[in-house]
Protein backbone atom coordinates (compact mmCIF):
# COMPACT_ATOMS: atom_id res chain seq x y z
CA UNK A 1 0.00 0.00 0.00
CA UNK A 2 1.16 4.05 -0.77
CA UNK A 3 3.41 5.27 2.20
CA UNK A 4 3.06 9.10 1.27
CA UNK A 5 -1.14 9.18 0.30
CA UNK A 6 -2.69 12.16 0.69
CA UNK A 7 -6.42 12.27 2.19
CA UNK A 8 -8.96 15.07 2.24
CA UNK A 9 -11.46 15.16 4.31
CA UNK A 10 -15.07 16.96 3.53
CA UNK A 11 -15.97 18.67 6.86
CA UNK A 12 -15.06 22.05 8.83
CA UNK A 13 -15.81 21.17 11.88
CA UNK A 14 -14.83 19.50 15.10
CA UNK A 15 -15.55 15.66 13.55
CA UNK A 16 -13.53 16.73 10.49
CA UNK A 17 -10.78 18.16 12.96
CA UNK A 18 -10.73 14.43 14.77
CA UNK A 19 -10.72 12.59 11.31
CA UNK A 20 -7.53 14.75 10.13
CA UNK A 21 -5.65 14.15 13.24
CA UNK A 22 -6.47 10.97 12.81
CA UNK A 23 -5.50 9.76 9.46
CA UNK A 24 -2.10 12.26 10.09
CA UNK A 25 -1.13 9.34 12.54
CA UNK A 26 -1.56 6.73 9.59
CA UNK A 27 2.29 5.58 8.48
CA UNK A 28 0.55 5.34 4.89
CA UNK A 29 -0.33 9.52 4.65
CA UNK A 30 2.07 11.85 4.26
CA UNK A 31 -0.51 14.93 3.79
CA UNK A 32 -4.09 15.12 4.62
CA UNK A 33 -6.61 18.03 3.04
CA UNK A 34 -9.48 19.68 4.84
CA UNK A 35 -12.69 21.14 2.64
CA UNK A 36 -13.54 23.80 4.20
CA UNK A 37 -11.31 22.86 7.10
CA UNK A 38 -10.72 25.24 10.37
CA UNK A 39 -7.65 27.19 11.45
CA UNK A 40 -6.47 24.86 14.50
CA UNK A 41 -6.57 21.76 11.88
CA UNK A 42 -3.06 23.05 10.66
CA UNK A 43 -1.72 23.86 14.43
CA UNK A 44 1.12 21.62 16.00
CA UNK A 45 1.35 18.87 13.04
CA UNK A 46 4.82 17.57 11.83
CA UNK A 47 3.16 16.54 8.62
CA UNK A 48 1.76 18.63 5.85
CA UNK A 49 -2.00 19.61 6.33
CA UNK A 50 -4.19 22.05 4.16
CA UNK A 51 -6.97 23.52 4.29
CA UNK A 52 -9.43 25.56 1.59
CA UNK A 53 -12.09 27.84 3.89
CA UNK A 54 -13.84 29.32 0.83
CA UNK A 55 -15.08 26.19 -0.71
CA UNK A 56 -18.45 24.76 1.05
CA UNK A 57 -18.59 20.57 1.40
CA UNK A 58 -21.64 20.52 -1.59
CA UNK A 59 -18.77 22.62 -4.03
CA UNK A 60 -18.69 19.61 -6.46
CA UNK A 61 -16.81 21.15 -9.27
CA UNK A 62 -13.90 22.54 -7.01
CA UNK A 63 -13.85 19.84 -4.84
CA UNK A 64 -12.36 17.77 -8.10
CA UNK A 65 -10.67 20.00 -8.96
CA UNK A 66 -9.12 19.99 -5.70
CA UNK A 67 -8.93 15.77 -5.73
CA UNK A 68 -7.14 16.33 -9.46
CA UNK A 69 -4.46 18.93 -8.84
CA UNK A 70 -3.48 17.35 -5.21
CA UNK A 71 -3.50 13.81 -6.40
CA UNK A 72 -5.68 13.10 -3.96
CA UNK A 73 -5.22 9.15 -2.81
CA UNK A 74 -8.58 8.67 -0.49
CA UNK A 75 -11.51 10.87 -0.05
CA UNK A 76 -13.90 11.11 3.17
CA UNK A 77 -16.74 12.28 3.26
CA UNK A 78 -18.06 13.40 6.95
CA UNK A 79 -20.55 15.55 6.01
CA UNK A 80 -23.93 15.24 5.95
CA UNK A 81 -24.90 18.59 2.96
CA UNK A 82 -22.60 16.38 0.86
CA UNK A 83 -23.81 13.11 1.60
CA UNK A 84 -27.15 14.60 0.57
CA UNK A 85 -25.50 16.48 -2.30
CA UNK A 86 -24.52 13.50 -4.12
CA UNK A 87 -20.69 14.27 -3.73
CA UNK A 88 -19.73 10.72 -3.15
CA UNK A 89 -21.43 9.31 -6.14
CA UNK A 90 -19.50 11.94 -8.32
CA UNK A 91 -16.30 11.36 -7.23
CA UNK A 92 -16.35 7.84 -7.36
CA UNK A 93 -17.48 8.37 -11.24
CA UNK A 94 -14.27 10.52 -11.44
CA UNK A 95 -12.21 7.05 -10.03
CA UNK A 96 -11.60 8.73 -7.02
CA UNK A 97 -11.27 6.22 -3.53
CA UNK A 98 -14.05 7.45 -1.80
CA UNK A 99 -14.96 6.51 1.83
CA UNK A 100 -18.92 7.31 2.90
CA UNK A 101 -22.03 6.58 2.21
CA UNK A 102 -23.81 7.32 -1.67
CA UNK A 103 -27.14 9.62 -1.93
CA UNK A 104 -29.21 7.11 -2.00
CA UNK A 105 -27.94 4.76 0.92
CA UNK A 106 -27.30 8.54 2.86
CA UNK A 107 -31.25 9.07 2.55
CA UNK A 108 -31.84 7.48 5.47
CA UNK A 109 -30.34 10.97 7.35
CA UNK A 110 -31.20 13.40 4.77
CA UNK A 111 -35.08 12.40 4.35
CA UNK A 112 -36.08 11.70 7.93
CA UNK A 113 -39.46 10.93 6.67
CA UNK A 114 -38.08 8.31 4.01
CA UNK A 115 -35.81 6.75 6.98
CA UNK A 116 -38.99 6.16 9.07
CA UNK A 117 -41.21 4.67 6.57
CA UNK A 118 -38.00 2.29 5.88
CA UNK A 119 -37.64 2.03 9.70
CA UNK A 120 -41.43 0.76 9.89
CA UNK A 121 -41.73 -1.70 7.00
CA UNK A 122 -38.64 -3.20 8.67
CA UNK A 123 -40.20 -3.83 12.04
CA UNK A 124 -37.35 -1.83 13.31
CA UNK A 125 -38.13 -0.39 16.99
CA UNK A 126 -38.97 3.78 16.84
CA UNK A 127 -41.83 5.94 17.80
CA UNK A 128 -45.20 6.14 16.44
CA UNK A 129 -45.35 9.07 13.56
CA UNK A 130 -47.00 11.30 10.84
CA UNK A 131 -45.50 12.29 8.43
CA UNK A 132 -46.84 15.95 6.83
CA UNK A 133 -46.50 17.86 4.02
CA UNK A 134 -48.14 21.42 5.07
CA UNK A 135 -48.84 23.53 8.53
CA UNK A 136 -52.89 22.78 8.30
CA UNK A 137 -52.17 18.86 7.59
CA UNK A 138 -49.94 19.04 10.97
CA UNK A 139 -52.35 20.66 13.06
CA UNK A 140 -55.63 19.17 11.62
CA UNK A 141 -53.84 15.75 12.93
CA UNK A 142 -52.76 17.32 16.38
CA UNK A 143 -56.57 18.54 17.00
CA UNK A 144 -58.05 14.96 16.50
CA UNK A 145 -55.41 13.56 19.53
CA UNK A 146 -55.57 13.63 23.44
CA UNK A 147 -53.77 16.08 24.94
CA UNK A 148 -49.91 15.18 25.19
CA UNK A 149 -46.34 15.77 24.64
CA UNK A 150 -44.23 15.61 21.04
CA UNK A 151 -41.47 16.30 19.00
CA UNK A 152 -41.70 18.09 15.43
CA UNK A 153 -39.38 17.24 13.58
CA UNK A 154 -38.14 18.39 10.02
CA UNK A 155 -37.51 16.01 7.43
CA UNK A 156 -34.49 17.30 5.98
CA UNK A 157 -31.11 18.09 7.41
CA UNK A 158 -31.33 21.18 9.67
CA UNK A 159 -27.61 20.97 11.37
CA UNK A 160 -28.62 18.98 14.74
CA UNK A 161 -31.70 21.72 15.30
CA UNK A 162 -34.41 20.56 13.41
CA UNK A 163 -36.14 18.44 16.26
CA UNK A 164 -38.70 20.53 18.94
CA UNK A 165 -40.10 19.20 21.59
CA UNK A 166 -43.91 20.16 22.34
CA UNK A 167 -45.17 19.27 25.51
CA UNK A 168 -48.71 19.74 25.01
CA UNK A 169 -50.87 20.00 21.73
CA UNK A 170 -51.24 23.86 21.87
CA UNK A 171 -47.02 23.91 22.44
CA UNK A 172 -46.95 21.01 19.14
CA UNK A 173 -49.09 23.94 16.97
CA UNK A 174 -46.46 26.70 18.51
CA UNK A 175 -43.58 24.03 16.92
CA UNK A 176 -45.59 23.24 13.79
CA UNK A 177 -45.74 26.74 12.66
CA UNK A 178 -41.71 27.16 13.40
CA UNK A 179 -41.08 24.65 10.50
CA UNK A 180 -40.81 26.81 8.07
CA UNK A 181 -37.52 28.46 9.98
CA UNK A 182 -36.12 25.40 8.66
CA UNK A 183 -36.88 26.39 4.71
CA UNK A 184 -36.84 23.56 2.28
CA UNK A 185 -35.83 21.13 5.04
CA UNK A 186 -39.05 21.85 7.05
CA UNK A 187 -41.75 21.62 4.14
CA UNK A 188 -42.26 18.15 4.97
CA UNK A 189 -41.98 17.31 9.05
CA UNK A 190 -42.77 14.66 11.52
CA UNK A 191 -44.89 14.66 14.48
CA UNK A 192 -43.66 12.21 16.92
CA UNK A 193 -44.40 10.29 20.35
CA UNK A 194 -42.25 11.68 22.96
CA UNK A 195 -40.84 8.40 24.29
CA UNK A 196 -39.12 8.77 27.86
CA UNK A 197 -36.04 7.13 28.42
CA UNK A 198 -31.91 7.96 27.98
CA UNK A 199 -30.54 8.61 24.58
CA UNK A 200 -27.08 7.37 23.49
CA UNK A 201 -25.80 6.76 20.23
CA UNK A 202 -23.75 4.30 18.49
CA UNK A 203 -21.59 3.65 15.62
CA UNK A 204 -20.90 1.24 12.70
CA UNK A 205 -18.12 0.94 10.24
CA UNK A 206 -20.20 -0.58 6.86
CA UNK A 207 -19.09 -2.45 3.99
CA UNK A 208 -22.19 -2.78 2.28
CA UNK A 209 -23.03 -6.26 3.17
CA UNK A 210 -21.59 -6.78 6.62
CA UNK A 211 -20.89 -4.15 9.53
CA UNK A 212 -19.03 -3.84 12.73
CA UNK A 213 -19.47 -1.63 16.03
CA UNK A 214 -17.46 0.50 16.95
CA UNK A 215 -18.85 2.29 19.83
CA UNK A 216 -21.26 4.11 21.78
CA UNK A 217 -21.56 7.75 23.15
CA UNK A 218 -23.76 9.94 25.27
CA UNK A 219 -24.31 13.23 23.70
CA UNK A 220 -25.63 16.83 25.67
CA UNK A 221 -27.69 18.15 22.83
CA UNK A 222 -29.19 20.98 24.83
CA UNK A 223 -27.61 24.32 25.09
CA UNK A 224 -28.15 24.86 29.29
CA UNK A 225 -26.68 22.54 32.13
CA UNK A 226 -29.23 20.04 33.31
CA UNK A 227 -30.65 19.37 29.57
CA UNK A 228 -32.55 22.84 29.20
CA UNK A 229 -33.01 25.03 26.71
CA UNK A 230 -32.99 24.70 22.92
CA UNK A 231 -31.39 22.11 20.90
CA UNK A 232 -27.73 22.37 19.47
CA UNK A 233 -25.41 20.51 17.56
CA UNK A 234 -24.17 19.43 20.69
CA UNK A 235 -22.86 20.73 23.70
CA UNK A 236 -20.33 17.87 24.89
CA UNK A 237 -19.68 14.08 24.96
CA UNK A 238 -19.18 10.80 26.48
CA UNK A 239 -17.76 7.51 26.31
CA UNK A 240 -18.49 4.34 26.46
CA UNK A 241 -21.69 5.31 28.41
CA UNK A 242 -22.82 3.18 31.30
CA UNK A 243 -26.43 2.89 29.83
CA UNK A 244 -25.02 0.64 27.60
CA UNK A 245 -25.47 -3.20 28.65
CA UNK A 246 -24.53 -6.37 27.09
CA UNK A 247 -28.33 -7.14 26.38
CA UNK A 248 -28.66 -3.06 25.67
CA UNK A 249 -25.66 -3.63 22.50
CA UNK A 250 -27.28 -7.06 21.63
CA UNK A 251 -30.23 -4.62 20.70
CA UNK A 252 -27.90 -2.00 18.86
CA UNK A 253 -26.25 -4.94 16.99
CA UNK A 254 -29.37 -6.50 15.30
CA UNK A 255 -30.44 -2.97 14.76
CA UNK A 256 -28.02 -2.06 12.78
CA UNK A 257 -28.18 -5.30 11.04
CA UNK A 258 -32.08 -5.39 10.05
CA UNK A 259 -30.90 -1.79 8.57
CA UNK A 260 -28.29 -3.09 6.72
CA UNK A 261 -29.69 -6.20 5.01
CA UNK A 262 -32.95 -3.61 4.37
CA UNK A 263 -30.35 -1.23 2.08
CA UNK A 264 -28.92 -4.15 0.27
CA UNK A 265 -32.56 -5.25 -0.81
CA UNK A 266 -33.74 -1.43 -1.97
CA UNK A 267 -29.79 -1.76 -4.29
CA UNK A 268 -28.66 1.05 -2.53
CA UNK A 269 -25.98 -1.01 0.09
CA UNK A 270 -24.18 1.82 2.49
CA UNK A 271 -20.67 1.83 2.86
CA UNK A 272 -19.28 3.81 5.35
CA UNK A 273 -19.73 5.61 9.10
CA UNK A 274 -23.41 4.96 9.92
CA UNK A 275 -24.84 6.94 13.12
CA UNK A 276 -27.42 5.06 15.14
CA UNK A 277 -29.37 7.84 18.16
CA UNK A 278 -31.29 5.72 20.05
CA UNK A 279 -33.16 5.66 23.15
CA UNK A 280 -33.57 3.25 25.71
CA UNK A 281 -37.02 3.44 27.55
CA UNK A 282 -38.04 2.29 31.35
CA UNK A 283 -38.60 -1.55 30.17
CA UNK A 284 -34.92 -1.67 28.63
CA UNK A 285 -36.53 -1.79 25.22
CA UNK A 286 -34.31 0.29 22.62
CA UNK A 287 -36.01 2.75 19.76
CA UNK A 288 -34.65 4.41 16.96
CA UNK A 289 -34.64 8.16 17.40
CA UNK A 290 -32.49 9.10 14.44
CA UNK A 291 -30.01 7.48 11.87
CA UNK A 292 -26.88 9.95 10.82
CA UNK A 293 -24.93 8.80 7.54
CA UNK A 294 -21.59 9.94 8.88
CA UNK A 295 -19.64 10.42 12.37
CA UNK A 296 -21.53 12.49 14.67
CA UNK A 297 -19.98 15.95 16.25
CA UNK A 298 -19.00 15.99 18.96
CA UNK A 299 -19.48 12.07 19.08
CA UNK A 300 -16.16 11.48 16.70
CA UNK A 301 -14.40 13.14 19.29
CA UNK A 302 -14.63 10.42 22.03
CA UNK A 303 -15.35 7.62 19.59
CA UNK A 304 -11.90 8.24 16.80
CA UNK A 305 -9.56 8.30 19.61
CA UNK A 306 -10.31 4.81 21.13
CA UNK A 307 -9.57 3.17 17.63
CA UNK A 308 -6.45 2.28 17.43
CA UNK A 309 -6.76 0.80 14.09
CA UNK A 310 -5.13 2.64 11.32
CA UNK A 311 -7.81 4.66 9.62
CA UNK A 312 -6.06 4.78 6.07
CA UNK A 313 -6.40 0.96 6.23
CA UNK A 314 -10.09 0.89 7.53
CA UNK A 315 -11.36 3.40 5.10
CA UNK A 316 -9.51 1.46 2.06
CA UNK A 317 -10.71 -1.98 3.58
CA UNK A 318 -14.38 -0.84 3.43
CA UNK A 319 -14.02 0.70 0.12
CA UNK A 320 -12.57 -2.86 -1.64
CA UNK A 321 -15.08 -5.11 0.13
CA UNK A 322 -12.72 -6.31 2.39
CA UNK A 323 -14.47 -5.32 5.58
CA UNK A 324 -14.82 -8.89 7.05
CA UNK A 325 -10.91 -9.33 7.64
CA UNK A 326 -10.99 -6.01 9.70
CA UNK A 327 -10.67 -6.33 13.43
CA UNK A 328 -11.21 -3.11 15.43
CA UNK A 329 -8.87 -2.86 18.31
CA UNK A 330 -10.01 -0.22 21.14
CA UNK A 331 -8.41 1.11 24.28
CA UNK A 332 -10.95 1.23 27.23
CA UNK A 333 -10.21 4.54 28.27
CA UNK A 334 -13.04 6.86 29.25
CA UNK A 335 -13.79 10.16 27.42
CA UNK A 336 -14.96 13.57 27.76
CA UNK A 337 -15.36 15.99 25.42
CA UNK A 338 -17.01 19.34 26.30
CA UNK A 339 -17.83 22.02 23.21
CA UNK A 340 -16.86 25.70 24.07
CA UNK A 341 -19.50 28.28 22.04
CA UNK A 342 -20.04 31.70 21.36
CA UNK A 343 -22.05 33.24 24.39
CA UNK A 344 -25.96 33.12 22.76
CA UNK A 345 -25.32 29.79 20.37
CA UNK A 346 -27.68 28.74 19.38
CA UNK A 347 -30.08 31.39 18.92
CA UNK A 348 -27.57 34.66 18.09
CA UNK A 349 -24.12 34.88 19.05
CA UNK A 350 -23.48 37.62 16.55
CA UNK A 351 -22.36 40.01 18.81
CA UNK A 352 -19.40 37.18 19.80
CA UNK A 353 -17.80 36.65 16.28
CA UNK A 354 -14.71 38.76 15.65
CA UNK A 355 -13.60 38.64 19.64
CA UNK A 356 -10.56 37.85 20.88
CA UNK A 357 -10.44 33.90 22.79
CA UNK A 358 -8.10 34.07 25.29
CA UNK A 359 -5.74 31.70 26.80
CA UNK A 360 -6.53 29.24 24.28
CA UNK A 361 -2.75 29.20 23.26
CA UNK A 362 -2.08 27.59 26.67
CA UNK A 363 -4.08 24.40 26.62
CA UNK A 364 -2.78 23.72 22.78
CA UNK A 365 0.47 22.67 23.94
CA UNK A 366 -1.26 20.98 27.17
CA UNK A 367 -0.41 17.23 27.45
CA UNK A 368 -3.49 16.68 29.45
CA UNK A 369 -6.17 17.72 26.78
CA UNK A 370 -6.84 17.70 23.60
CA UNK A 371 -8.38 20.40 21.37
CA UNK A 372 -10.30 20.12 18.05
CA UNK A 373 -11.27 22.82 16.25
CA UNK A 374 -14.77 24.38 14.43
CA UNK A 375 -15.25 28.16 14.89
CA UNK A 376 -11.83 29.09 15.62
CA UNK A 377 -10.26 31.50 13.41
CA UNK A 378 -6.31 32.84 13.36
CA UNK A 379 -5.40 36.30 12.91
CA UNK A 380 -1.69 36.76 13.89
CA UNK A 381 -0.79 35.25 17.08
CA UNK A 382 -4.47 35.59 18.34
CA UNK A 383 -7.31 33.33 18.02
CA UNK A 384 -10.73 34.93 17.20
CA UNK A 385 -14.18 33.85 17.62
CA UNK A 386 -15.74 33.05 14.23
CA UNK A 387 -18.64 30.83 15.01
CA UNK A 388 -21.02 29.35 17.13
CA UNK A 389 -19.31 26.20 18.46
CA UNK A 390 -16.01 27.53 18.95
CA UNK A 391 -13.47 24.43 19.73
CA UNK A 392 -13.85 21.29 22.00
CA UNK A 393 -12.07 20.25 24.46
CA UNK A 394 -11.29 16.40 24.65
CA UNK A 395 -10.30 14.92 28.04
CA UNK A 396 -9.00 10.92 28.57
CA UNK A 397 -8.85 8.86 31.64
CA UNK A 398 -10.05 5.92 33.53
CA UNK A 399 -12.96 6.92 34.69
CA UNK A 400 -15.91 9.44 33.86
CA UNK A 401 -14.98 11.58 37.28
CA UNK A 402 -11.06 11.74 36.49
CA UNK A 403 -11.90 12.58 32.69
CA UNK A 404 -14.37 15.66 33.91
CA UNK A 405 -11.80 17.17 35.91
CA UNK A 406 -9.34 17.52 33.44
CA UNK A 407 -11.66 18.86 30.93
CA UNK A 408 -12.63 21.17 32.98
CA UNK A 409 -9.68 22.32 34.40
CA UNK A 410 -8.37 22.79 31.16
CA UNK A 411 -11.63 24.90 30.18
CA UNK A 412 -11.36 27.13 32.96
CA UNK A 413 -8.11 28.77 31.63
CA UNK A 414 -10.23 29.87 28.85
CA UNK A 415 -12.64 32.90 27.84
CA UNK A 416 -13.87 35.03 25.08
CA UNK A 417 -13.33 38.70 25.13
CA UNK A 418 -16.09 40.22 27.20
CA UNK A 419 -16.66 36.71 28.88
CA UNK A 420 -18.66 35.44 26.02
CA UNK A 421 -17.79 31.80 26.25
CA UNK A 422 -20.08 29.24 26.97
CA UNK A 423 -19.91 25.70 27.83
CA UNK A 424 -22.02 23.00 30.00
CA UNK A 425 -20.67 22.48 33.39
CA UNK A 426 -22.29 18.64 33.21
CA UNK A 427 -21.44 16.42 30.69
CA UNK A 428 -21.28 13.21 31.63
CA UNK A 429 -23.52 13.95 34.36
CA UNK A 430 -25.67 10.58 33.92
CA UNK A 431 -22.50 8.37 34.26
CA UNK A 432 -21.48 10.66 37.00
CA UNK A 433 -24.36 9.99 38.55
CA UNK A 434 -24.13 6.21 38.64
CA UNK A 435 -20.14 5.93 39.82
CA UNK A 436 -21.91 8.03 43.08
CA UNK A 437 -25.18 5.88 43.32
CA UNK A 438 -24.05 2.54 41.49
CA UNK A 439 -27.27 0.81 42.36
CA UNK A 440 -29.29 3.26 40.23
């Protein structure tokens, strides 16, 4: 196999950041590629990494161009506007290695209301649903039931915001109506049970035919401490999550094969990262909340790091139907990850971008941490806010308690100008939890 490949990853944010440090520890790659990339990606690496911030992941035409003047060895595609884009089909016309998921096999993110009709003729475990096309359809429905709690969901991709909870019919009308705040992706929408249970996720490496786990996570998708407030792309990680049994995975596992075998029979077999959100309710039962067709952020920050397979070899196994021979070896350390945002993400942190982050420099070079980047832009020697999720702050040990405390230690050396950074003081509060109550 090539000892000096170059890679390029589609994604910007903190997943993408993960995936190039990753494959820049692969003894085949000599230079990994970011589309659009961030400014920390090319921070404190021995080996050549580049970046192109003006063109977006659905940029078909450059992004060749790109793969063609680079001599680009293996392509990943992280992203879920490109997934849905069709960018992996192109590029594997072009001949290009390409590791994710094609449009069609990648509808079962991009069309939530496709991926739960597939769900259901499957017999595959996930709430009760409607599906709707307009406002007066969605509320017409709502009238006719008893009074109780739901989510609304859009259909199409909505970066990690599109679900709202309703806890009564009159609040479900309120969410019905914000839809079209989603544009295209909220003309058609879901109303949902709310189920009640714990939420994790978990993740498969597919070859088409055949899969294998690689993990679970816990993700914080709420902007406030204690699971309050609106949703986000997500406000911190953990991992492996307690919730997560023997007979809970046993679930996960014929999950994701029921899903798999169902793609193979539509022709449209998925190769690549596929993103299981689940939920497990009060009679241990799991149910499908959501299926991703890539890494999730910040999941990929907990989840990459425990592989200690090399990823150049994974992705190229996967792409040549070799998938069966792969054995995924994994550390069992525990991880944290918490994101730091722009005081006001989600909702309008406008008044944040073009501040100064301070002391960010410092826990760079820390030993203790690690930091992947999203929102983080470099002007100088100083770091400015440019986004909403700023950078995230990744913290390993061998427990959930240990893991905390460095993160946040490491966090509190931190701030925006102004003090306009925000985090969650509790991730991995659940786990947390259970280490101080372990019968519960």
């Amino acid at each position: 196999m090539k000892s000096n490949a170059t890679v390029l990853v589609i994604d910007g944010g903190g997943r993408g950041s993960v995936l190039v440090d990753k494959y820049l520890q692969s003894k085949h790659v000599a230079k990994v590629l970011a589309v659009p990339g961030n400014d920390l990606m090319t921070e404190n690496s021995k080996k050549t990494i580049k970046i192109f911030p003006d063109i977006k992941t659905t940029d078909i035409k450059n992004i060749i161009e790109i793969c063609d003047r680079e001599k680009v060895d293996l392509i990943d595609v992280a992203q879920d506007d490109a997934v849905s884009a069709g960018l992996v089909d192109v590029l594997q016309k072009e001949g290009f290695k390409v590791f994710g998921p094609t449009k069609l096999a990648g509808q079962i993110e991009w069309d939530k209301a496709w991926s739960r009709e597939f769900m259901k003729g499957l017999k595959i475990p996930c709430p009760s649903f409607k599906v709707c096309t307009s406002a007066k359809e969605g509320i017409a429905f709502i009238k006719k039931q008893k009074d109780s709690s739901w989510f609304i969901k859009a259909s199409g991709l909505a970066g990690g915001k599109g679900a709202l909870a309703a806890g009564s019919n009159k609040e479900a009308v309120e969410k019905i109506h914000e839809m079209k705040k989603f544009g295209k992706s909220g003309e058609t929408f879901l109303i949902e049970e709310y189920l009640i249970g714990e939420e994790f996720s978990s993740f498969a490496v597919v070859g088409g035919k055949d899969f294998v786990l690689l993990g679970h996570a816990q993700d914080h998708k709420q902007v406030y401490d204690g699971d309050f407030g609106p949703n986000t792309g997500g406000m911190g990680c953990s991992s492996p999550p307690m919730v997560v049994s023997g007979r809970i995975e046993d679930q996960v596992k014929s999950i994701f094969k029921k899903t798999v075998e169902g793609l193979v029979k539509l022709k449209r077999p998925y190769k690549g990262i596929l993103y299981l959100g689940a939920m497990v309710d009060t009679k241990g039962k799991v149910n499908v909340i959501e299926f991703n067709a890539r890494w999730g952020d910040p999941e990929a920050q907990v989840i990459i790091p425990s592989i200690k397979n090399d990823f150049f070899d994974l992705a190229n196994n996967v792409i040549s139907g070799n998938l069966s021979s792969l054995k995924i070896i994994k550390d069992k350390v525990y991880r944290v990850v918490v994101t730091a945002a722009s005081r006001g993400y989600p909702v309008d942190y406008s008044r944040v971008t073009g501040k100064k982050i301070l002391g960010l420099s410092r826990i760079l070079k820390s030993k203790s941490v690690k930091v992947f980047g999203a929102g983080v832009k470099k002007s100088g020697q100083s770091y400015i806010a440019g986004g909403g999720r700023l950078f995230y702050v990744m913290a390993e040990a061998q427990n959930v308690a240990a893991a905390c405390k460095k993160a946040y230690n490491a966090l509190s050396r931190v701030n925006v100008e102004g003090n306009n950074l925000h985090f969650r003081t509790d991730i991995g509060y659940r786990d947390l939890e259970r280490i101080k109550n372990p019968c519960t």
